[in-house]
C-alpha atoms as a PDB file:
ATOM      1  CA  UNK A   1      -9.822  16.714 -11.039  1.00  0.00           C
ATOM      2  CA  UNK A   2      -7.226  15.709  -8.234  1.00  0.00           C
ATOM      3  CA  UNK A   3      -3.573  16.968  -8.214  1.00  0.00           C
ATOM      4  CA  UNK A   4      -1.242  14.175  -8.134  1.00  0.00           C
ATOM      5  CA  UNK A   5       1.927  14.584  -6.009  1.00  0.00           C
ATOM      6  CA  UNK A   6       4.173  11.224  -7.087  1.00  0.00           C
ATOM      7  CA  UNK A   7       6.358  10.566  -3.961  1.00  0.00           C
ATOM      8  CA  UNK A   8       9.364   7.992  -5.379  1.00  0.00           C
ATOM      9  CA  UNK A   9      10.433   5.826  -2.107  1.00  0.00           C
ATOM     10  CA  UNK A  10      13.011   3.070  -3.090  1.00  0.00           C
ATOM     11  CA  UNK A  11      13.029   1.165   0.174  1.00  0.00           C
ATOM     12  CA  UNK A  12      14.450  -2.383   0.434  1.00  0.00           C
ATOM     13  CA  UNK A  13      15.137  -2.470   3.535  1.00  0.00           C
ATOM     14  CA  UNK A  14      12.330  -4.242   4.521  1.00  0.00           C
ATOM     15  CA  UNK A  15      12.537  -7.480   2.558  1.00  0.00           C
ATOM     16  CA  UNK A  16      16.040  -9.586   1.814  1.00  0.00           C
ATOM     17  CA  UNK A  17      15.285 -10.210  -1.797  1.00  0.00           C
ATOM     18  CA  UNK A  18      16.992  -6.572  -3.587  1.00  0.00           C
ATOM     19  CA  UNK A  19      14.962  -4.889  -6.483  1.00  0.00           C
ATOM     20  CA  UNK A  20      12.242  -2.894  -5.310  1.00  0.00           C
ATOM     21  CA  UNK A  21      14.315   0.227  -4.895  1.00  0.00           C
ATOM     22  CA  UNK A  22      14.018   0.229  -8.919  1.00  0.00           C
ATOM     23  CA  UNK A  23      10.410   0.381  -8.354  1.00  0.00           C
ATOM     24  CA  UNK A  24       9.967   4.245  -8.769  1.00  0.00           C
ATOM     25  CA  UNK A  25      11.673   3.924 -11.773  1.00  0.00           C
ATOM     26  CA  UNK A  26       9.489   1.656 -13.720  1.00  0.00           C
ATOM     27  CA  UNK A  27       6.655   3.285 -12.635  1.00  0.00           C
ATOM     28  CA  UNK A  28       7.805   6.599 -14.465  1.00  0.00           C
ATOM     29  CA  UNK A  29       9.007   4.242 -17.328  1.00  0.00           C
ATOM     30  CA  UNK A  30       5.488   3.066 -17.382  1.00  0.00           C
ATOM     31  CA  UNK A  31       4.335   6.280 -17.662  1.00  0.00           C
ATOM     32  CA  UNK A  32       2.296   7.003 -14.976  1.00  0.00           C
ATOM     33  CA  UNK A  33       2.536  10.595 -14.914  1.00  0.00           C
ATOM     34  CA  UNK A  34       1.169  10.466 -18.287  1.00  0.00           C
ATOM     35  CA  UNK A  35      -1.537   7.646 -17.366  1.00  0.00           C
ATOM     36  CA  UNK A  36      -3.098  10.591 -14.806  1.00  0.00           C
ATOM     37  CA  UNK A  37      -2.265  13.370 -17.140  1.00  0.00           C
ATOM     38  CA  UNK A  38      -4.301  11.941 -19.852  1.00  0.00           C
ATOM     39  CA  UNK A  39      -7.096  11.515 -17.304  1.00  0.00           C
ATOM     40  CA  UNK A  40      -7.390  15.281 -17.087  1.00  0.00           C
ATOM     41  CA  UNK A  41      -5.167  15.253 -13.365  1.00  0.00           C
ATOM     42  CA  UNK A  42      -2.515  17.714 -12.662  1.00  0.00           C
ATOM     43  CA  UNK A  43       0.875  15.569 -11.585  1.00  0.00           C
ATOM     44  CA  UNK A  44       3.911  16.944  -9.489  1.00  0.00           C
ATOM     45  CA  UNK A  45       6.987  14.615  -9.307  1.00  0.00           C
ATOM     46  CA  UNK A  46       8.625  15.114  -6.227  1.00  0.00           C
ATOM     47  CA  UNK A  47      11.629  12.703  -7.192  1.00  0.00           C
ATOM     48  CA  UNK A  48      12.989  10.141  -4.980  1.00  0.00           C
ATOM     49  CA  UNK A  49      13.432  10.341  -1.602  1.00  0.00           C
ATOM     50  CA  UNK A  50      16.141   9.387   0.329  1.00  0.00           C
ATOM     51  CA  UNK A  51      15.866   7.512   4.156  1.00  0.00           C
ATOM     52  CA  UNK A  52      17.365  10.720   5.839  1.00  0.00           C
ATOM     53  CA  UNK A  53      19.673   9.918   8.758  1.00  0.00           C
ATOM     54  CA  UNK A  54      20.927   6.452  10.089  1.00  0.00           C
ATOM     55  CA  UNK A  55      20.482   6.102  13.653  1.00  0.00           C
ATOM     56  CA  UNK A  56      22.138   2.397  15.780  1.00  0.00           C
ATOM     57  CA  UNK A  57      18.926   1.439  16.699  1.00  0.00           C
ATOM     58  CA  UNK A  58      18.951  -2.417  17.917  1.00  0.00           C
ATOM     59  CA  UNK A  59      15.718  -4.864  18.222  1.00  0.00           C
ATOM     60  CA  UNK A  60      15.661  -7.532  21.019  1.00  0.00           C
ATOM     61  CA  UNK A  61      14.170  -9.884  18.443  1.00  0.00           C
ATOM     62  CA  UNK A  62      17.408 -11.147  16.716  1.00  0.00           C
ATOM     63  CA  UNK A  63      15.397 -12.243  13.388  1.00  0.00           C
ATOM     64  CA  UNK A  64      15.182  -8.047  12.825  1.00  0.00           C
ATOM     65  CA  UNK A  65      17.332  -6.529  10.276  1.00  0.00           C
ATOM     66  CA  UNK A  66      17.961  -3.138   8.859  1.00  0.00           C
ATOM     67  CA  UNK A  67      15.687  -1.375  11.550  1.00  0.00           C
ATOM     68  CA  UNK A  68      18.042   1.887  11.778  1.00  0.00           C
ATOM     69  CA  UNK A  69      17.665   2.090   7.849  1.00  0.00           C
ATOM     70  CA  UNK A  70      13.706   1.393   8.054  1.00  0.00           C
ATOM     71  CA  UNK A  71      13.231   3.821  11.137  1.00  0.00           C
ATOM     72  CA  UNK A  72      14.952   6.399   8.615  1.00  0.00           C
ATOM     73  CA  UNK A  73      12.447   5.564   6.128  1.00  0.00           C
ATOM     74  CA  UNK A  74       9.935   5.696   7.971  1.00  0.00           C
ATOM     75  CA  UNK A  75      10.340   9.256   9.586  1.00  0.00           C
ATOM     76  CA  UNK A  76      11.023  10.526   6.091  1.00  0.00           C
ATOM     77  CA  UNK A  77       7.866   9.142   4.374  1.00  0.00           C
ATOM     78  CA  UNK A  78       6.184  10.474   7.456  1.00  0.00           C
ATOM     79  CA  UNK A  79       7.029  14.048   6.799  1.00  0.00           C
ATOM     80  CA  UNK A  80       6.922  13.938   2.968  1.00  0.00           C
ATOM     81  CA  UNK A  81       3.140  12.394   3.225  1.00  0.00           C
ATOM     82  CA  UNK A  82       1.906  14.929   5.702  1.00  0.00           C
ATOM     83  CA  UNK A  83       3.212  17.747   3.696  1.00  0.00           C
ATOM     84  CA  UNK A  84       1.936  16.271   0.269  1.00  0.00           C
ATOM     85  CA  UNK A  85      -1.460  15.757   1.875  1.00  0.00           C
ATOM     86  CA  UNK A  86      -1.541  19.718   2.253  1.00  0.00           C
ATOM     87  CA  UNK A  87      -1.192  20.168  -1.553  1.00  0.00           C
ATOM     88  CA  UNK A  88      -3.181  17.159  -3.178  1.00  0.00           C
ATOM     89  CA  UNK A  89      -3.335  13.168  -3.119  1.00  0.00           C
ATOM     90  CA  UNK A  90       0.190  11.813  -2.834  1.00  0.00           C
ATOM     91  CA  UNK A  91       0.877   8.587  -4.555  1.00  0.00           C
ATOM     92  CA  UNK A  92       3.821   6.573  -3.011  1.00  0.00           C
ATOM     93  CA  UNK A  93       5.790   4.706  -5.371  1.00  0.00           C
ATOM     94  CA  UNK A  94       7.468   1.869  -3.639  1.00  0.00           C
ATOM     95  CA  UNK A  95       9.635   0.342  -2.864  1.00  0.00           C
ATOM     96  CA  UNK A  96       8.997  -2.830  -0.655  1.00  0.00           C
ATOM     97  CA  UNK A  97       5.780  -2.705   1.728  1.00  0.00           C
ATOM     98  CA  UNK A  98       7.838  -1.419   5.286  1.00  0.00           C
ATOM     99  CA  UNK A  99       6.993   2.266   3.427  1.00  0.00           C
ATOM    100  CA  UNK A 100       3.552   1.966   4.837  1.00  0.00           C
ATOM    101  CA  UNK A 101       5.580   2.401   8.211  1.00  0.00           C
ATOM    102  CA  UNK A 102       5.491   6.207   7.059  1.00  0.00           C
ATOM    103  CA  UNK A 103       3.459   6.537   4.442  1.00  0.00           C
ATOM    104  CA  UNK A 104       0.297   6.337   6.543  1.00  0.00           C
ATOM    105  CA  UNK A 105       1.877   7.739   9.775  1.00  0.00           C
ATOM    106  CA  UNK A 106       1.950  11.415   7.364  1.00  0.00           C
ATOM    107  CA  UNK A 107      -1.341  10.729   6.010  1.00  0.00           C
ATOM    108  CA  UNK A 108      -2.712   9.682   9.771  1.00  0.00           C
ATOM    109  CA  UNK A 109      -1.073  12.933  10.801  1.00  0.00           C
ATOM    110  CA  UNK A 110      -3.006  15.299   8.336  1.00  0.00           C
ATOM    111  CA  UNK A 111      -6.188  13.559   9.011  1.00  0.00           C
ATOM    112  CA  UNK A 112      -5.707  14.261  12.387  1.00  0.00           C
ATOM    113  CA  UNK A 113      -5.125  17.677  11.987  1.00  0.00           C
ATOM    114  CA  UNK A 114      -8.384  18.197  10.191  1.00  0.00           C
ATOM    115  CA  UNK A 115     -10.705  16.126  12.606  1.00  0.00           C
ATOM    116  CA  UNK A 116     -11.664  13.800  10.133  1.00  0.00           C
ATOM    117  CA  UNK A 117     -11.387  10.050  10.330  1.00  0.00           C
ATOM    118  CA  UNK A 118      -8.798   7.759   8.443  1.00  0.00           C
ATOM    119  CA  UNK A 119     -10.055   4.168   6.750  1.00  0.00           C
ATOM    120  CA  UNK A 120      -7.478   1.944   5.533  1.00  0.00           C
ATOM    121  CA  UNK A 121      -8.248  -0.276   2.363  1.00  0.00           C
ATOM    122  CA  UNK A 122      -5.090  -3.230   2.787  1.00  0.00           C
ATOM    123  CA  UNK A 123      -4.599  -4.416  -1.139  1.00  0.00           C
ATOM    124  CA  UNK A 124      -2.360  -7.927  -0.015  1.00  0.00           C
ATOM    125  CA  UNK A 125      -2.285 -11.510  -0.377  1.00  0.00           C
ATOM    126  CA  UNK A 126      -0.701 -10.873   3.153  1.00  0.00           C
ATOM    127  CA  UNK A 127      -2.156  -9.200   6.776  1.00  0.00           C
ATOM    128  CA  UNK A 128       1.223  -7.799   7.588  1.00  0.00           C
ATOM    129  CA  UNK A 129       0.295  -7.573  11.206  1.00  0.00           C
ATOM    130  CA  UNK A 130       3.587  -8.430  12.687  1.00  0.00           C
ATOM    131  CA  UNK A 131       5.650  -6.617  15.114  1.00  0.00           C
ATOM    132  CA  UNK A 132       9.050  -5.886  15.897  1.00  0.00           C
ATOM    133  CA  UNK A 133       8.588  -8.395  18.694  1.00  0.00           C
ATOM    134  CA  UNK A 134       7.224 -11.319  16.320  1.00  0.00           C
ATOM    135  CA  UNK A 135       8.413 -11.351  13.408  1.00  0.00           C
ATOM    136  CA  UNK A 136      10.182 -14.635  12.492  1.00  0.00           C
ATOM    137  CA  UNK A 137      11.603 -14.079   9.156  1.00  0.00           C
ATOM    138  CA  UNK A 138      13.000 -10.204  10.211  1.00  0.00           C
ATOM    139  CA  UNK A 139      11.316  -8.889   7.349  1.00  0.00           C
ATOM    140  CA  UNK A 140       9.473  -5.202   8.498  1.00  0.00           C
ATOM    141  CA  UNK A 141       7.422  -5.124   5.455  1.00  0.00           C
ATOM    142  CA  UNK A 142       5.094  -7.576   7.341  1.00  0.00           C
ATOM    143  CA  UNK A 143       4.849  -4.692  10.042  1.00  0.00           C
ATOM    144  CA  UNK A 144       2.988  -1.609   8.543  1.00  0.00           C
ATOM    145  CA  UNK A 145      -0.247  -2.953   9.565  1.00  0.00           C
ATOM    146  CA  UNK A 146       0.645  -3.642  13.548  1.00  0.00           C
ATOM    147  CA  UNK A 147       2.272   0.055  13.791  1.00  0.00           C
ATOM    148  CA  UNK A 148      -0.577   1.684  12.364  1.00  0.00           C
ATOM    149  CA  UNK A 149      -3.243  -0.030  14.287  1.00  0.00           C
ATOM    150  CA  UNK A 150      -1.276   1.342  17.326  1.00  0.00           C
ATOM    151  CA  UNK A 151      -0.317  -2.211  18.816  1.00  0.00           C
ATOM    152  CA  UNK A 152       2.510  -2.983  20.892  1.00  0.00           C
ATOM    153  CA  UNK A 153       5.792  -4.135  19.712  1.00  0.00           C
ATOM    154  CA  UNK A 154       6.794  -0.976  17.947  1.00  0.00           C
ATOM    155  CA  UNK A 155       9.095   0.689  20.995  1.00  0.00           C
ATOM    156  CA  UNK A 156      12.018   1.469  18.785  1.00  0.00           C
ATOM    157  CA  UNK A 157       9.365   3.298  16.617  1.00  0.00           C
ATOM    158  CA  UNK A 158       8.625   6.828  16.804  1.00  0.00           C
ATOM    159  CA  UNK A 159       4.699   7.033  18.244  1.00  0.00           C
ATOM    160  CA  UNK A 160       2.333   6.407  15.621  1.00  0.00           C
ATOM    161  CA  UNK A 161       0.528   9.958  15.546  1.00  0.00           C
ATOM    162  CA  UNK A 162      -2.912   8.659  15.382  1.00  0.00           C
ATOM    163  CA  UNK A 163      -3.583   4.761  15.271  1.00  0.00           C
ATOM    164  CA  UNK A 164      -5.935   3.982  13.011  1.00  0.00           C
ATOM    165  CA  UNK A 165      -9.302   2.483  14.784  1.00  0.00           C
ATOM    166  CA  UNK A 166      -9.414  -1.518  13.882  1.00  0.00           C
ATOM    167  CA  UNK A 167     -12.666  -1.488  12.410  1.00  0.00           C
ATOM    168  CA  UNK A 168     -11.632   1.042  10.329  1.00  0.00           C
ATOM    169  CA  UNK A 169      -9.196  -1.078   8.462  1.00  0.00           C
ATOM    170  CA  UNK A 170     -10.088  -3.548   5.763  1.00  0.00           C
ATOM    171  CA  UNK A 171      -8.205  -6.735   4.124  1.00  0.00           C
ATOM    172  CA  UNK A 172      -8.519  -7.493   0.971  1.00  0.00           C
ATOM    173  CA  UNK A 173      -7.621 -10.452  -1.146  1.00  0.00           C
ATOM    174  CA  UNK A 174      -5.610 -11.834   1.855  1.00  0.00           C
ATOM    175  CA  UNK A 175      -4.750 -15.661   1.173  1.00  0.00           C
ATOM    176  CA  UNK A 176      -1.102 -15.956   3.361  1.00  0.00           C
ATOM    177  CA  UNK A 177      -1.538 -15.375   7.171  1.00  0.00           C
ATOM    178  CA  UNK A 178       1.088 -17.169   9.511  1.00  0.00           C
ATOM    179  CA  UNK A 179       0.260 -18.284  12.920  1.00  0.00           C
ATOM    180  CA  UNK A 180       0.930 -15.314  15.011  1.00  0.00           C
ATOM    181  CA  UNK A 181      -0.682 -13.103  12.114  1.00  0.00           C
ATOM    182  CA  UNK A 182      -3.616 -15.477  12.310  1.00  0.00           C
ATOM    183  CA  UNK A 183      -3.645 -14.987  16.466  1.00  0.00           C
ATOM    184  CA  UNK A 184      -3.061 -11.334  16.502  1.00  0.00           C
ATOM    185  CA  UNK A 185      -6.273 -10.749  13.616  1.00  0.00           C
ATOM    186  CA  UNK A 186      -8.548 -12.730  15.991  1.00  0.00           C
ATOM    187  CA  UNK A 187      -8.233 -10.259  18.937  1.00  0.00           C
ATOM    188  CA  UNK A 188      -9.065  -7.388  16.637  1.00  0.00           C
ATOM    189  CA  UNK A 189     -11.809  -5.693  14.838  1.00  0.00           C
ATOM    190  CA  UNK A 190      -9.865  -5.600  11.344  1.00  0.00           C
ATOM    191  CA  UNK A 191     -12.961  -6.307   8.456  1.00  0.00           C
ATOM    192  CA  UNK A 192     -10.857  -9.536   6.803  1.00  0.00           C
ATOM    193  CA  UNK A 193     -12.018  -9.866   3.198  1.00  0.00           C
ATOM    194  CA  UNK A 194      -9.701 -13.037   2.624  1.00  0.00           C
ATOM    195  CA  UNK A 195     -10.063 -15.067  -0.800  1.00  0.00           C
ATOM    196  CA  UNK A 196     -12.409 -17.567   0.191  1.00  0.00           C
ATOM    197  CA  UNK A 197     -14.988 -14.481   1.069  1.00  0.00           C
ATOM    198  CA  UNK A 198     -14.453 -13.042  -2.227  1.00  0.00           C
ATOM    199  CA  UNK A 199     -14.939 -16.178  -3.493  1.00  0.00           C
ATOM    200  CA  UNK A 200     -18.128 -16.609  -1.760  1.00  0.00           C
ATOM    201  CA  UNK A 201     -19.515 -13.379  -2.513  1.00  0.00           C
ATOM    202  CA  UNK A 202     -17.473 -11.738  -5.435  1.00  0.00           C
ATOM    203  CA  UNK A 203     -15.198  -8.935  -5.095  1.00  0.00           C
ATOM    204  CA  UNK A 204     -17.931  -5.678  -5.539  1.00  0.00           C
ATOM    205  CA  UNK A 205     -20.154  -6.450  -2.374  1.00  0.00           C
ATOM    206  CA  UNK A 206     -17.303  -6.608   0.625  1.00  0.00           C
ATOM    207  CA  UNK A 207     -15.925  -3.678  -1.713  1.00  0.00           C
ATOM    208  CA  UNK A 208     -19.082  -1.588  -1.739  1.00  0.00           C
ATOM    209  CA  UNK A 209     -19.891  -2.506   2.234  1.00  0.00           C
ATOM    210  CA  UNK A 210     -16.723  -0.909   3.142  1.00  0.00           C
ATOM    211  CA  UNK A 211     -16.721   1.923   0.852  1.00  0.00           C
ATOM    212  CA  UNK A 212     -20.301   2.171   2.242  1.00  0.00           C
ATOM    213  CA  UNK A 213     -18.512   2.893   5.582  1.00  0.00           C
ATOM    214  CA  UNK A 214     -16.213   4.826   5.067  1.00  0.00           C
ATOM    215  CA  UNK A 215     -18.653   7.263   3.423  1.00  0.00           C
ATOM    216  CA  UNK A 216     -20.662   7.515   6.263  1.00  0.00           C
ATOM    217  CA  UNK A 217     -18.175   8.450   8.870  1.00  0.00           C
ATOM    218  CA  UNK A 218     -16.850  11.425   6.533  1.00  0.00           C
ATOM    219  CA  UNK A 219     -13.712   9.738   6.355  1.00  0.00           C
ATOM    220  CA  UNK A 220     -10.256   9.730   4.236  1.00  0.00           C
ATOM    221  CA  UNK A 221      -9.260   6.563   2.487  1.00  0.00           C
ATOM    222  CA  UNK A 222      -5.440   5.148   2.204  1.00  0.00           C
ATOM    223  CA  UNK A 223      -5.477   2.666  -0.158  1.00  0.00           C
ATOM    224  CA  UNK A 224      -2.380   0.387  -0.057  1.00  0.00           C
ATOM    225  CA  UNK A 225      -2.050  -1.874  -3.262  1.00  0.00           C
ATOM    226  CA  UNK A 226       0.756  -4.647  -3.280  1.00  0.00           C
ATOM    227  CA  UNK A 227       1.558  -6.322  -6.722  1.00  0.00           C
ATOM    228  CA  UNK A 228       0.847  -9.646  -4.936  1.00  0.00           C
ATOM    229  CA  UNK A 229      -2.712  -8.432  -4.558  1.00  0.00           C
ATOM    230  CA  UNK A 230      -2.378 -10.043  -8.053  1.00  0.00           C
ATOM    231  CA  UNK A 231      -1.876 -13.156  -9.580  1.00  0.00           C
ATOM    232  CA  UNK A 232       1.227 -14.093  -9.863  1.00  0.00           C
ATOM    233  CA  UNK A 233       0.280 -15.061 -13.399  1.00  0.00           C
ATOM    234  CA  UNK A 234      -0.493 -11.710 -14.564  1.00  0.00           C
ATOM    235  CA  UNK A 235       1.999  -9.820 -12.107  1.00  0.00           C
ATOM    236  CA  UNK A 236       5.120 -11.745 -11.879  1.00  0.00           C
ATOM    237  CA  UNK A 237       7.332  -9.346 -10.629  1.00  0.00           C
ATOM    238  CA  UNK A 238       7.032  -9.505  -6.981  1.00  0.00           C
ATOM    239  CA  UNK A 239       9.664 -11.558  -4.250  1.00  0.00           C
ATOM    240  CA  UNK A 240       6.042 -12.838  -2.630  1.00  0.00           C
ATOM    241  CA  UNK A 241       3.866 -14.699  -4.929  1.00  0.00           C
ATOM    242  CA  UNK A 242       1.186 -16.705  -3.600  1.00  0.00           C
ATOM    243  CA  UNK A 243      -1.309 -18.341  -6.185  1.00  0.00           C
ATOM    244  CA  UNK A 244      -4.747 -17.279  -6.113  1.00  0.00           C
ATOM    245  CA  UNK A 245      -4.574 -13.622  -6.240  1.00  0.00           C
ATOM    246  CA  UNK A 246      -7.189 -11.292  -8.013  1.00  0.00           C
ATOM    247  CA  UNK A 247      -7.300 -11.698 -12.081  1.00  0.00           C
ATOM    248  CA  UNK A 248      -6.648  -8.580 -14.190  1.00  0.00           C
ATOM    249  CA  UNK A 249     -10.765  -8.542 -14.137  1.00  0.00           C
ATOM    250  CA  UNK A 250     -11.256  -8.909 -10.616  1.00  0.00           C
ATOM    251  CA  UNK A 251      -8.391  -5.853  -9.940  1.00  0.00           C
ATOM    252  CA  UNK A 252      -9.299  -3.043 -12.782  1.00  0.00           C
ATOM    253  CA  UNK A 253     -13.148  -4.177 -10.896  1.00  0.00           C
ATOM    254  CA  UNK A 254     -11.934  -3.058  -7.425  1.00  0.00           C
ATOM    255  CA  UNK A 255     -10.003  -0.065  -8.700  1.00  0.00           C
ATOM    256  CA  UNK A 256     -13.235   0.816 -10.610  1.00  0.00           C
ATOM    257  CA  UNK A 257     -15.373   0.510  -7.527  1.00  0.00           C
ATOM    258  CA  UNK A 258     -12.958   2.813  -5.455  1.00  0.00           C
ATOM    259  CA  UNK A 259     -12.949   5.828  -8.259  1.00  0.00           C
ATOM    260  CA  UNK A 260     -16.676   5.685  -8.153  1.00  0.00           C
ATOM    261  CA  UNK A 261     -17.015   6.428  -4.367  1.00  0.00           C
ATOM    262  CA  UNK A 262     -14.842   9.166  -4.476  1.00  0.00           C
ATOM    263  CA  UNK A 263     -13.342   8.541  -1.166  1.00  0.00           C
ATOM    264  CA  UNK A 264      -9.465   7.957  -1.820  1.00  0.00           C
ATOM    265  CA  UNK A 265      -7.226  10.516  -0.602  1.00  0.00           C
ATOM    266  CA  UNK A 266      -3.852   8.856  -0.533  1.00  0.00           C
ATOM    267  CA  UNK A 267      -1.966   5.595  -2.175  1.00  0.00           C
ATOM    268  CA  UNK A 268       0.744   3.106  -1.666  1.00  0.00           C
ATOM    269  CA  UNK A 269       2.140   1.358  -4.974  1.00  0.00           C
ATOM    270  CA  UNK A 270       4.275  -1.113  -3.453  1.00  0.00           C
ATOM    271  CA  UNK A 271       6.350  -4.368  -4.003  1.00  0.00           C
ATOM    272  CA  UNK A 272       7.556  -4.149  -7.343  1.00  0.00           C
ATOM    273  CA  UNK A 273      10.254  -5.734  -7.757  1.00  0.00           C
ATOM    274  CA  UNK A 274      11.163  -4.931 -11.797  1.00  0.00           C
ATOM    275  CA  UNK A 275      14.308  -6.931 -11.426  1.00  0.00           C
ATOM    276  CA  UNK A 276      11.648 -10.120 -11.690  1.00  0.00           C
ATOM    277  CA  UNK A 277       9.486  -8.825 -14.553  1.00  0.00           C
ATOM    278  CA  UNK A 278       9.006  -9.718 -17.810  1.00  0.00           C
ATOM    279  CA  UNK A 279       9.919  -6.999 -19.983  1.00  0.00           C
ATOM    280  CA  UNK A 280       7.689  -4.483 -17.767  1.00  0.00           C
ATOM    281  CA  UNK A 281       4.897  -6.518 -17.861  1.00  0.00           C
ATOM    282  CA  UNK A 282       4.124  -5.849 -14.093  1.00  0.00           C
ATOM    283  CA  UNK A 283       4.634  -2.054 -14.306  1.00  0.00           C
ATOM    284  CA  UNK A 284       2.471  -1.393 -16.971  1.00  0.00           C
ATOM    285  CA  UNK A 285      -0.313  -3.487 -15.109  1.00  0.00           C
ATOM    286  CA  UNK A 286       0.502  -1.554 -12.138  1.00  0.00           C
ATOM    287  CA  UNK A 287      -0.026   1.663 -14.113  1.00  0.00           C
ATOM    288  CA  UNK A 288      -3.003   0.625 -16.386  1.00  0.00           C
ATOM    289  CA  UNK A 289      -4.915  -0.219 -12.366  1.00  0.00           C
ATOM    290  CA  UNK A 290      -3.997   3.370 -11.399  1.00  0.00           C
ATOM    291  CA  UNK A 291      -5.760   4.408 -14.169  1.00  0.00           C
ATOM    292  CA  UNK A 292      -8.760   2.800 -13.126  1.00  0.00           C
ATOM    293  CA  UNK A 293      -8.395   3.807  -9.523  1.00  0.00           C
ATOM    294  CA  UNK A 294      -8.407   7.703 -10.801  1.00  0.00           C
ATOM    295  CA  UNK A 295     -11.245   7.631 -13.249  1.00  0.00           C
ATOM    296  CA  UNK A 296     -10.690   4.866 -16.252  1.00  0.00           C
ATOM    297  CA  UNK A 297     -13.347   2.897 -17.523  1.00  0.00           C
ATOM    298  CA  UNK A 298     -13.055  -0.556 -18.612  1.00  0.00           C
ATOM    299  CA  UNK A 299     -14.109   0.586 -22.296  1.00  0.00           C
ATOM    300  CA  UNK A 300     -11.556   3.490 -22.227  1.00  0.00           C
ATOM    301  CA  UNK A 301      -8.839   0.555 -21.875  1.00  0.00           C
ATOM    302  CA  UNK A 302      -6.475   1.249 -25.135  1.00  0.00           C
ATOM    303  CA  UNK A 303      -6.031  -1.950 -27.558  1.00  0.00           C
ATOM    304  CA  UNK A 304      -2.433  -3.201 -27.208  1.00  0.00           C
ATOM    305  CA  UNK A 305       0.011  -3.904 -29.782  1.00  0.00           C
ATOM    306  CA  UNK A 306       1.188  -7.862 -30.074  1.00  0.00           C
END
């Protein structure tokens, strides 16, 4: 069994539509701790943490905003992930998608230190592959992706510790790519598993090839899942929707598929925004796919009241 450290990061500073700091919140509301518990896991709550110290940090793209707050995210998540790492799996409960900034800069860091290599598995109806330099809208929760693959742009960022190879990172369920995303992808080796490939093939066999990978280099496996992974139909509460996301089927499948390998070490829950749900319909779909990813079975699923 896997001991769960619960890492509560209420950042919205990387988005303009407020909410997602409630995120950690609802996830306790939807009882995750007892979701894991009842799984047979051990589960530390390390509360909420907090973004640490403001700097005046200024972008030349104009379009940026709240980069001192973000940077203090970012080097907080950082240490909290490498030192939860030491002690178990740490499960980040967002929070808008910029905590990926530090989330897998800690989790980089600790792979790192023990020589092993670090896969990414990118749970998004977006590639989040902007920079500093790019972005249009301002918003750095389309940037975790570019600072972890180590590519420019990032210069008011502290150094990514280890950039993660680009064929070591996978996209899943992507279906929203603007034209400087779609530019930047092509000069890469990112595996893109957009919608119309897992329409083509079905989710398991992209799933499985990857996995299949990341088995055979030894390697540790951050999974980062964004609500708008999902359908907006079954996960409303999210400031991103884009139609055609994954169906409760097609998710619980995935989550399945990544308990059976074994191979996750780390997770992002992120872009929850509860302010948008429907009576915590989101959360508890949230919580009821962590289940999967840590060992539930689709005939283990508990009948729900009307």
């Amino acid at each position: 069994m896997t001991h769960c450290i619960l890492i509560g990061a209420p950042v919205d500073s990387g988005q303009q539509r407020p909410g997602c700091l409630m995120g950690p919140a609802a996830y306790r509301v939807a009882r995750l701790a007892d979701t894991l518990a009842a799984l047979g896991h051990s589960v530390e709550d390390r509360g909420d943490l907090t973004h640490g110290e403001i700097g005046a940090e200024t972008a030349a793209n104009p379009a940026v905003h709240h980069l001192p707050e973000t940077l203090g995210w970012t080097r907080e998540l950082a240490r909290a992930g490498r030192e939860a790492c030491r002690a178990g799996m740490p499960i980040f409960l967002g929070g808008d998608h910029s905590l990926s900034l530090g989330s897998v800069a800690g989790v980089a860091q600790h792979a790192a230190e023990l020589g092993r290599p670090l896969f990414v598995l990118w749970l998004d109806a977006h590639s989040d592959i902007h920079s500093v330099d790019t972005t249009e809208s301002g918003n750095l929760h389309g940037t975790p992706l570019g600072y972890l693959a180590g590519r420019r742009g990032f210069d008011a960022f502290p150094p990514f510790p280890a950039p993660v190879p680009e064929e070591n990172i996978c996209l899943f369920g992507i279906r929203s790519v603007d034209p400087a995303e779609l530019a930047a992808l092509r000069e890469t080796d990112i595996v893109v598993n957009d919608m119309r490939v897992l329409d083509e093939f079905g989710f398991a066999v992209p799933m499985r090839a990857f996995l299949d990978k990341v088995r055979a280099a030894g390697g540790m496996l951050h999974v980062s899942l964004d609500v708008d992974f999902l359908d907006p139909s079954v996960a409303p509460a999210v400031g991103t929707t884009v139609p055609g996301g994954a169906t409760f089927r097609e998710a619980h499948l995935v989550c399945e598929l990544i308990h059976e390998s074994g191979l996750m070490t780390s997770l992002d829950l992120v872009e929850l925004n509860p302010f948008l749900d429907e009576r915590g319909r989101t959360a508890r779909m949230m919580v009821d796919l962590v289940g999967s990813l840590m060992g539930r079975k689709v005939f283990d699923r508990p009948t729900r009241s009307g």
